[in-house]
Protein backbone atom coordinates (compact mmCIF):
# COMPACT_ATOMS: atom_id res chain seq x y z
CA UNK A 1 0.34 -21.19 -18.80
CA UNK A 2 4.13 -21.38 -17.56
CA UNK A 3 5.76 -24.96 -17.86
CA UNK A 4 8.14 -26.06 -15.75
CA UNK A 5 11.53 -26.92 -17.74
CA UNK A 6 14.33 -29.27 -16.73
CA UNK A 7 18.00 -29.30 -18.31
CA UNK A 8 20.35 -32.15 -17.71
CA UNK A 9 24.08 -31.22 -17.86
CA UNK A 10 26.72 -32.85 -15.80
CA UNK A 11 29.67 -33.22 -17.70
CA UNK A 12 32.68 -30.91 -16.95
CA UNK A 13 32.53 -27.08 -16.52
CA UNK A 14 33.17 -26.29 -19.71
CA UNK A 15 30.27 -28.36 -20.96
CA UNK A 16 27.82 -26.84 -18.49
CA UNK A 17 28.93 -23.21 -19.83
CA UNK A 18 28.19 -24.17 -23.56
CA UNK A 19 24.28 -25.19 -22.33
CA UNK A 20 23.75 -22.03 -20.94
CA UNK A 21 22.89 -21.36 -24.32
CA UNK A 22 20.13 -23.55 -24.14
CA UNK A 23 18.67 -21.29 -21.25
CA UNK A 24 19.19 -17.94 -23.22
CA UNK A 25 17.52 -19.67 -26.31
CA UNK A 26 14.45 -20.64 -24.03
CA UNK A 27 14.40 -17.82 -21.85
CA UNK A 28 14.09 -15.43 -25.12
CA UNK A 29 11.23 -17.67 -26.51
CA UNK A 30 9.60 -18.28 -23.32
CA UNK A 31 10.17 -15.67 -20.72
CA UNK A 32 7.54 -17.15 -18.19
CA UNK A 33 8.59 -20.43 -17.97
CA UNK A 34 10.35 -21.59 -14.89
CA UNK A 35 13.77 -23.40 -15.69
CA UNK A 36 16.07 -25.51 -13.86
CA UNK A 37 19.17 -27.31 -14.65
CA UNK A 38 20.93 -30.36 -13.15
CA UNK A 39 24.42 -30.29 -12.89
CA UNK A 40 27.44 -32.42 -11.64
CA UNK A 41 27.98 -30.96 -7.87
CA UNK A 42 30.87 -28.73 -8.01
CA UNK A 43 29.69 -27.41 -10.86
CA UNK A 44 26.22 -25.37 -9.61
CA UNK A 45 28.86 -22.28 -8.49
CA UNK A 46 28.52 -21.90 -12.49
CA UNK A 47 25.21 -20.98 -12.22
CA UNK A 48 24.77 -18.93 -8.84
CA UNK A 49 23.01 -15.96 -9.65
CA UNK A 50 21.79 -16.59 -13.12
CA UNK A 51 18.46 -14.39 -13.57
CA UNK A 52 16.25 -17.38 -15.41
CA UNK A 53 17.11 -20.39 -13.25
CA UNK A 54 14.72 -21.23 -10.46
CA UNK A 55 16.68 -23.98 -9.50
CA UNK A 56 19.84 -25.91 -9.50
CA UNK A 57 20.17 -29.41 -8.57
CA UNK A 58 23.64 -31.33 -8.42
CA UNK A 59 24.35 -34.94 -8.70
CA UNK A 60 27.26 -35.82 -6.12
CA UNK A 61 29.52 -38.20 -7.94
CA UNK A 62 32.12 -38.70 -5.90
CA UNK A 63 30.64 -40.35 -3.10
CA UNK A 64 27.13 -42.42 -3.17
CA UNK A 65 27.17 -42.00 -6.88
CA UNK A 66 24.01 -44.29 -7.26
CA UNK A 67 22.29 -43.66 -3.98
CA UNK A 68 22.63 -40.22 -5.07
CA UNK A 69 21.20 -40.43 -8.31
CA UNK A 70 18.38 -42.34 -6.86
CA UNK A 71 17.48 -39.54 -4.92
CA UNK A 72 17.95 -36.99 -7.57
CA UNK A 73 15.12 -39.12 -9.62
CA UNK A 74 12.76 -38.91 -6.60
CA UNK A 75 13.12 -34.88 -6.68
CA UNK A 76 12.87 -34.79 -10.17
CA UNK A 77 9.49 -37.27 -10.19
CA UNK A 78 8.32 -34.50 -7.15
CA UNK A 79 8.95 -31.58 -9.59
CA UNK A 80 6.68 -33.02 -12.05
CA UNK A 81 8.71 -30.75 -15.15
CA UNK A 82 6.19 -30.52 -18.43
CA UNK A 83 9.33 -31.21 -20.16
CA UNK A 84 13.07 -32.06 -19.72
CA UNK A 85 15.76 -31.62 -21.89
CA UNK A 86 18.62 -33.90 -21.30
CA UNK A 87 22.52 -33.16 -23.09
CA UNK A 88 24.13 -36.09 -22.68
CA UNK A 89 24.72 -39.08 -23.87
CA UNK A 90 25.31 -41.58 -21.04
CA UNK A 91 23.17 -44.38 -19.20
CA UNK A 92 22.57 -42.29 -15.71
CA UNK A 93 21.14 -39.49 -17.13
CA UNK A 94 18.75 -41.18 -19.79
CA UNK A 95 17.83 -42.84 -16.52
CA UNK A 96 16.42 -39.61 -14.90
CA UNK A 97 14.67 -38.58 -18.19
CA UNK A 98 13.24 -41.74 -19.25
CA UNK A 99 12.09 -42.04 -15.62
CA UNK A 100 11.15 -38.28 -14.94
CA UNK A 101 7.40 -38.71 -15.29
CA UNK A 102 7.85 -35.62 -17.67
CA UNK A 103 5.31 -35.03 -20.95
CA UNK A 104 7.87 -34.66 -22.79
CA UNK A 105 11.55 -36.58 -22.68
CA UNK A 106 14.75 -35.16 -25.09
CA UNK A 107 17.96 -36.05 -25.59
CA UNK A 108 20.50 -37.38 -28.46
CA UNK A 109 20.05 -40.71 -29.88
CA UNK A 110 23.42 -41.51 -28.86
CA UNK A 111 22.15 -41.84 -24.88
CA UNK A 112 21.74 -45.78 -24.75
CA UNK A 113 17.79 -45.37 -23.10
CA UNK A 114 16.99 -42.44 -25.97
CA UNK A 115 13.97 -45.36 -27.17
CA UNK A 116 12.62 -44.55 -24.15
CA UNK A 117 12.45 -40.70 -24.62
CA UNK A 118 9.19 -38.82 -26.60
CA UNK A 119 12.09 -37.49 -28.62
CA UNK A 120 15.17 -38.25 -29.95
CA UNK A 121 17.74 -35.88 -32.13
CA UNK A 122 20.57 -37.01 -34.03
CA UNK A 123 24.13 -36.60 -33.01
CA UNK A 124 26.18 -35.15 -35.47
CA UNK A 125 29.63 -33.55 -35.80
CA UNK A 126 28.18 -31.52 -38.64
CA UNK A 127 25.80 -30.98 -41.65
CA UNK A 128 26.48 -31.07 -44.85
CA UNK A 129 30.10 -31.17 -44.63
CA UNK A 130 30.03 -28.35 -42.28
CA UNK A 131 31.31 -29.45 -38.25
CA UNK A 132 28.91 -27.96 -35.93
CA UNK A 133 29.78 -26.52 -32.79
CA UNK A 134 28.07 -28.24 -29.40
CA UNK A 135 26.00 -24.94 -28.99
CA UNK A 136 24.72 -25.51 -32.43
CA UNK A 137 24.14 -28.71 -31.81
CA UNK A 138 22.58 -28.63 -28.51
CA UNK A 139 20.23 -26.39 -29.60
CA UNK A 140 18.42 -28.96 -31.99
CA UNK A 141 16.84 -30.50 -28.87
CA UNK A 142 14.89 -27.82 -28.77
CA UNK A 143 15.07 -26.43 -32.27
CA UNK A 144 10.91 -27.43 -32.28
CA UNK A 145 10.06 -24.78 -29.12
CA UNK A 146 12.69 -22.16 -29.64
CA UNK A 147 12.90 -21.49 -33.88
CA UNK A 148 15.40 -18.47 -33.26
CA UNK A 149 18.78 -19.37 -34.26
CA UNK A 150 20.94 -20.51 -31.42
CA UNK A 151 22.31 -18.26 -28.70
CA UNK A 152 25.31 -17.52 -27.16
CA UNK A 153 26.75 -18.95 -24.06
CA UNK A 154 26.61 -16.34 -21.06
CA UNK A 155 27.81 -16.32 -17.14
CA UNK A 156 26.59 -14.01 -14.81
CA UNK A 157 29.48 -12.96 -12.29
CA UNK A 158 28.16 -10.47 -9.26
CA UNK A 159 29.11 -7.52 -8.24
CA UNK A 160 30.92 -9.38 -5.47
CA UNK A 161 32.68 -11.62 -8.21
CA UNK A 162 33.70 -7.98 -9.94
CA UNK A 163 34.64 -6.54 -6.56
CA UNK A 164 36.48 -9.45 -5.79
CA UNK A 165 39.22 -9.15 -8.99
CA UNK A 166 39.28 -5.53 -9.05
CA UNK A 167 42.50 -5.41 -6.75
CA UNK A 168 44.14 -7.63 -10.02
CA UNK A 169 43.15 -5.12 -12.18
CA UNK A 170 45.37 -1.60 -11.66
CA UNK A 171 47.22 -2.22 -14.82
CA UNK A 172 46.68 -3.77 -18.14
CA UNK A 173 46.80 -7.48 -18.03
CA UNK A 174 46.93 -10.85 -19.92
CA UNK A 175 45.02 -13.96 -18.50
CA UNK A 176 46.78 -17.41 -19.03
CA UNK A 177 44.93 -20.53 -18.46
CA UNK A 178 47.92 -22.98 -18.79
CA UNK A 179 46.08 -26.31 -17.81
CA UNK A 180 43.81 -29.37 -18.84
CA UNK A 181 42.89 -32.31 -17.64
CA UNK A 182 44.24 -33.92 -20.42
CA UNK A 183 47.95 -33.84 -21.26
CA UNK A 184 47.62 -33.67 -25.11
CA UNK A 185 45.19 -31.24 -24.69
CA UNK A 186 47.62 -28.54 -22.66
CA UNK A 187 50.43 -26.30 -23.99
CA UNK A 188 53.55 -27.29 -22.75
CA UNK A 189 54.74 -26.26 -19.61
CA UNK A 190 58.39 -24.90 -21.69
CA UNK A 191 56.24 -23.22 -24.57
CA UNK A 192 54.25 -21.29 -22.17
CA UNK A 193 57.66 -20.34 -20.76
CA UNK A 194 58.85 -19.48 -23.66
CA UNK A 195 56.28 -17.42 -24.91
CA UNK A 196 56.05 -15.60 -21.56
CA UNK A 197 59.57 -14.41 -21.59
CA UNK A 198 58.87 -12.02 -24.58
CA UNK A 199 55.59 -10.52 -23.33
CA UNK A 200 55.38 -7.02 -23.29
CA UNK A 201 56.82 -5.40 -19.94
CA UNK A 202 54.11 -3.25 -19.03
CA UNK A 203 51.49 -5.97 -19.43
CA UNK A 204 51.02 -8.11 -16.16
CA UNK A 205 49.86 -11.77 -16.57
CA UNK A 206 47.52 -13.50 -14.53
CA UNK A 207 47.53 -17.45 -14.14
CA UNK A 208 44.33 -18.45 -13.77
CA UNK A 209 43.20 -22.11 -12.80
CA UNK A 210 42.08 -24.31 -10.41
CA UNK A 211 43.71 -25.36 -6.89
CA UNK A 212 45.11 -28.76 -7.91
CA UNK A 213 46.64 -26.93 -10.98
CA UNK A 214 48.67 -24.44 -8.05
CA UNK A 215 51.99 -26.06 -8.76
CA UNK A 216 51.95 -26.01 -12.75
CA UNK A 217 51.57 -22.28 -12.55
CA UNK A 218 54.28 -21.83 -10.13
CA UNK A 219 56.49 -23.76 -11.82
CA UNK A 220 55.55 -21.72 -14.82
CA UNK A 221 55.59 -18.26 -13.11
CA UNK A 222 59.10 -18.84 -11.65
CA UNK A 223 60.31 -20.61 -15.40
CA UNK A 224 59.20 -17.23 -17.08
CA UNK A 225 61.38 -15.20 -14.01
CA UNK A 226 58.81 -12.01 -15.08
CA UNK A 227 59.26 -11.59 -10.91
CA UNK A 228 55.82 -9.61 -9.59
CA UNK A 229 54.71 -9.02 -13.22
CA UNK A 230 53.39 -12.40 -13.18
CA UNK A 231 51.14 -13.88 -10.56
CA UNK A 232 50.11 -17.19 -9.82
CA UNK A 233 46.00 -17.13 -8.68
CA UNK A 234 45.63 -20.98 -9.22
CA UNK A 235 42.85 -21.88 -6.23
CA UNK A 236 42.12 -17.99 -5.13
CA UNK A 237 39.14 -17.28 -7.51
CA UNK A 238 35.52 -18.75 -7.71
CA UNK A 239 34.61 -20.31 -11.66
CA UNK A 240 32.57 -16.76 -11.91
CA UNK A 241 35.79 -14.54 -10.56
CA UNK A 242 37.97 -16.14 -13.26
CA UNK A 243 35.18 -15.30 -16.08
CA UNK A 244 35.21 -12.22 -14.39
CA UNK A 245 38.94 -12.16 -14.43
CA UNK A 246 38.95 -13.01 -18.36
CA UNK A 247 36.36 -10.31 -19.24
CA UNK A 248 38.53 -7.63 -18.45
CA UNK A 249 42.02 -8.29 -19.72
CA UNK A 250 43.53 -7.51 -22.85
CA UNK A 251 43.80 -11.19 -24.15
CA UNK A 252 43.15 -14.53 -22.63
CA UNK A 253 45.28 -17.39 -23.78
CA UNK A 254 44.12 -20.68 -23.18
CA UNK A 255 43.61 -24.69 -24.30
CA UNK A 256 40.84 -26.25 -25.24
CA UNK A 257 39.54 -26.49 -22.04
CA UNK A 258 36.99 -24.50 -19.92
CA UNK A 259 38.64 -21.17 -19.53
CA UNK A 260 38.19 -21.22 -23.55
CA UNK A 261 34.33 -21.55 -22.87
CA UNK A 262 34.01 -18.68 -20.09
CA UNK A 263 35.79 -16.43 -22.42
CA UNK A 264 33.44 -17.22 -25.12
CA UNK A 265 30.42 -16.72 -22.04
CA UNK A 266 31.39 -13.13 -21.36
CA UNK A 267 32.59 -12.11 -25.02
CA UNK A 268 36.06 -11.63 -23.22
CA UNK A 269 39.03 -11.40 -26.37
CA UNK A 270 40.40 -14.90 -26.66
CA UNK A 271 43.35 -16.65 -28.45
CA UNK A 272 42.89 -20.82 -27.75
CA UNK A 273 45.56 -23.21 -28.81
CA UNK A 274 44.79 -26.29 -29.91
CA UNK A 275 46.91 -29.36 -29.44
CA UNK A 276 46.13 -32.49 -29.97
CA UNK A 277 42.27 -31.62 -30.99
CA UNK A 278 40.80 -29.48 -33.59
CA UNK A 279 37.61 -26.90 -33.35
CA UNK A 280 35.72 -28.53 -36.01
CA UNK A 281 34.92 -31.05 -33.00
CA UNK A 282 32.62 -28.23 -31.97
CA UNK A 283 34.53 -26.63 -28.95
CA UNK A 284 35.69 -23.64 -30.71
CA UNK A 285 35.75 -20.01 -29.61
CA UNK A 286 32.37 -17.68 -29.93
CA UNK A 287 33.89 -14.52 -29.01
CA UNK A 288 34.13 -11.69 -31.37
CA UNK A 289 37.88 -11.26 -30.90
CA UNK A 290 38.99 -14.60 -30.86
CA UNK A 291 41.58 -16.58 -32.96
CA UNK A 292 42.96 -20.12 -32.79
CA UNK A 293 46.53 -21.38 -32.94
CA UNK A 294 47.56 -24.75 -33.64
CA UNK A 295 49.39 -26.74 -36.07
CA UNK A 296 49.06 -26.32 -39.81
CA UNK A 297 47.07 -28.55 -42.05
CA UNK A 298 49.29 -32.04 -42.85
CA UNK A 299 49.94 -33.42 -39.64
CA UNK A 300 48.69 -36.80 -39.98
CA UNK A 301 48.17 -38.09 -36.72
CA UNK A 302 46.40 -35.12 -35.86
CA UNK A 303 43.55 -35.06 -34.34
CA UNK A 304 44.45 -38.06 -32.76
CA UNK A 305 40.95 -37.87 -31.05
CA UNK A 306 37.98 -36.69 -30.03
CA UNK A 307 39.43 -36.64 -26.25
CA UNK A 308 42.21 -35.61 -25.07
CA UNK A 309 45.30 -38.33 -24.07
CA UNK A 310 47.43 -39.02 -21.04
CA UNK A 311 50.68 -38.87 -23.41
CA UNK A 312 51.20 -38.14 -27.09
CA UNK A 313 50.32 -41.49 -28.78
CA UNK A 314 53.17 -40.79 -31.08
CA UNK A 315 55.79 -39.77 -28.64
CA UNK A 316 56.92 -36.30 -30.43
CA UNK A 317 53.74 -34.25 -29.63
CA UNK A 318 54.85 -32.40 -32.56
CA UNK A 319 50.91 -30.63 -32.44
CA UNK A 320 51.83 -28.77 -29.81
CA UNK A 321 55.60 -28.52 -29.74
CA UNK A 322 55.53 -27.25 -33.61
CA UNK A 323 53.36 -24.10 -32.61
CA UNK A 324 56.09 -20.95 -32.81
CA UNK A 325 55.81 -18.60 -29.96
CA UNK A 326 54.58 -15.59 -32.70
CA UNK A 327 51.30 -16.90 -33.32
CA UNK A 328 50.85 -16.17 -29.93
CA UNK A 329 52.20 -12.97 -29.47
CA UNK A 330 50.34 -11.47 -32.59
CA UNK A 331 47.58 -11.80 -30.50
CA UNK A 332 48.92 -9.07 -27.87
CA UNK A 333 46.99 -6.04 -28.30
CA UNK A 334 49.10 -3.21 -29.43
């Protein structure tokens, strides 16, 4: 008989993109079952479209945070889910799974109400000595229904979303994601620069990212002085028309942020730098042509984090500012 499945995730985008391989793991093991997700709102555009969810809720943050939530639980008590499978680790949303009248509760032991759930799974940043990446280790909560080994993230742009980049797409092109929320966590504005200047003429590059990120690309498009050959589409694309974007260029550079993540969604060539962090946190590229750049082994203050910072606690942000402009370009295509 089909069960009805819940997934909590609502965290930031690129979060919500590495649990869709939670819904491609139980989708393959359990085609019948009906699945839906809970996400932050904002987020839901993520998942318009996708061919195994029935449903997707969003919790509104921003405004009536807890009225909100307290009307999310009374939907969720309604839906009477055989099970729900919750992500994170914070007080709200062990609050909707301890409280979802569900069979059966998951979630990390990390969440402070995890006593409360019919499971709990250890937390780890790896096994054995070996760092596990957050699809890896999301997919121990539900390791017991789904034995496969752990899927792949995926994103399901339209035909719309295709239609709707295809004008960007008359030439070869390079996608550049050149923000983050956090500072420590983004390329410098000048090293992008840099590195831009001695990209290959016929290429064009797209900068991709979100509206309130409009005037960091600017500044960076006019820095770079490649004139049309570089175009500034902060705020004019969707979440799925940037993945779209991404799966069709030659290379996407990006942080560690979620442009990484829809790159590794749509198996789109990828070259990530990290700063301040390190991909044995988990947050690493999946795509078959992908490659990381950061700072060689014997910086000691890095990682200075699992997070990213609002300045370099050090003051020289040599993790980022050490990075030579070649280990980028090596990763242009030929």
């Amino acid at each position: 008989m089909p069960r009805s499945i819940l997934f909590i995730q609502t965290a930031f985008i690129g979060d919500v993109v590495l649990a869709t391989a939670l819904l491609e793991a139980w989708h393959a093991a359990h085609p019948d079952d009906r699945i839906d997700v809970l996400v932050r709102k904002g987020n839901e555009g993520l998942l318009q479209g996708h061919p195994f969810l029935r449903d997707r809720l969003a919790w509104d943050k921003r405004r009536g945070k807890l009225r909100n939530l307290l009307t999310l639980l009374r939907t969720i008590r309604r839906s009477r889910y055989d099970a729900v499978f919750n992500v994170q680790r914070y007080f709200a949303t062990g609050l909707l799974t301890a409280c979802s009248g569900a069979r059966e509760t998951v979630g990390f032991d990390r969440n402070p109400l995890s006593r409360l759930f019919t499971r709990r799974i250890a937390h780890r940043h790896g096994r054995g000595g070996v760092p596990l990446h957050e699809v890896d280790r999301n997919h121990q909560l539900i390791a017991h229904h789904c034995p496969a080994p752990p899927a792949r993230p995926r994103l399901y742009p339209s035909a719309a979303d295709y239609e709707a980049v295809r004008t960007y797409q008359s030439q070869p092109y390079l996608c550049l994601a050149p923000s983050s929320v956090w500072y420590t966590k983004q390329y410098p504005e000048e090293k992008w620069v840099s590195f831009l200047r001695q990209t290959p003429a016929h290429l064009q590059v797209l900068l991709i990212a979100g509206p309130g990120d409009s005037d960091v690309c600017e500044r960076i498009r006019q820095a770079a002085g490649g004139g049309d050959r570089i175009r500034n589409l902060a705020g004019h694309l969707s979440l799925l028309q940037s993945a779209a974007l991404q799966q069709g260029a030659r290379m996407n550079f990006v942080n560690d942020s979620a442009p990484l993540h829809f790159a590794s969604a749509l198996n789109a060539p990828v070259t990530a730098v990290f700063c301040s962090t390190i991909p044995a946190f988990g947050y690493g590229p999946l795509s078959d042509d992908s490659a990381v750049v950061q700072h060689p082994p014997g910086l000691a203050c890095r990682p200075c984090g699992i997070h990213g910072h609002r300045r370099c606690p050090e003051g020289h942000f040599r993790c980022a500012n050490d990075i030579g402009d070649a280990q980028l370009l090596d990763r242009i295509p030929a």
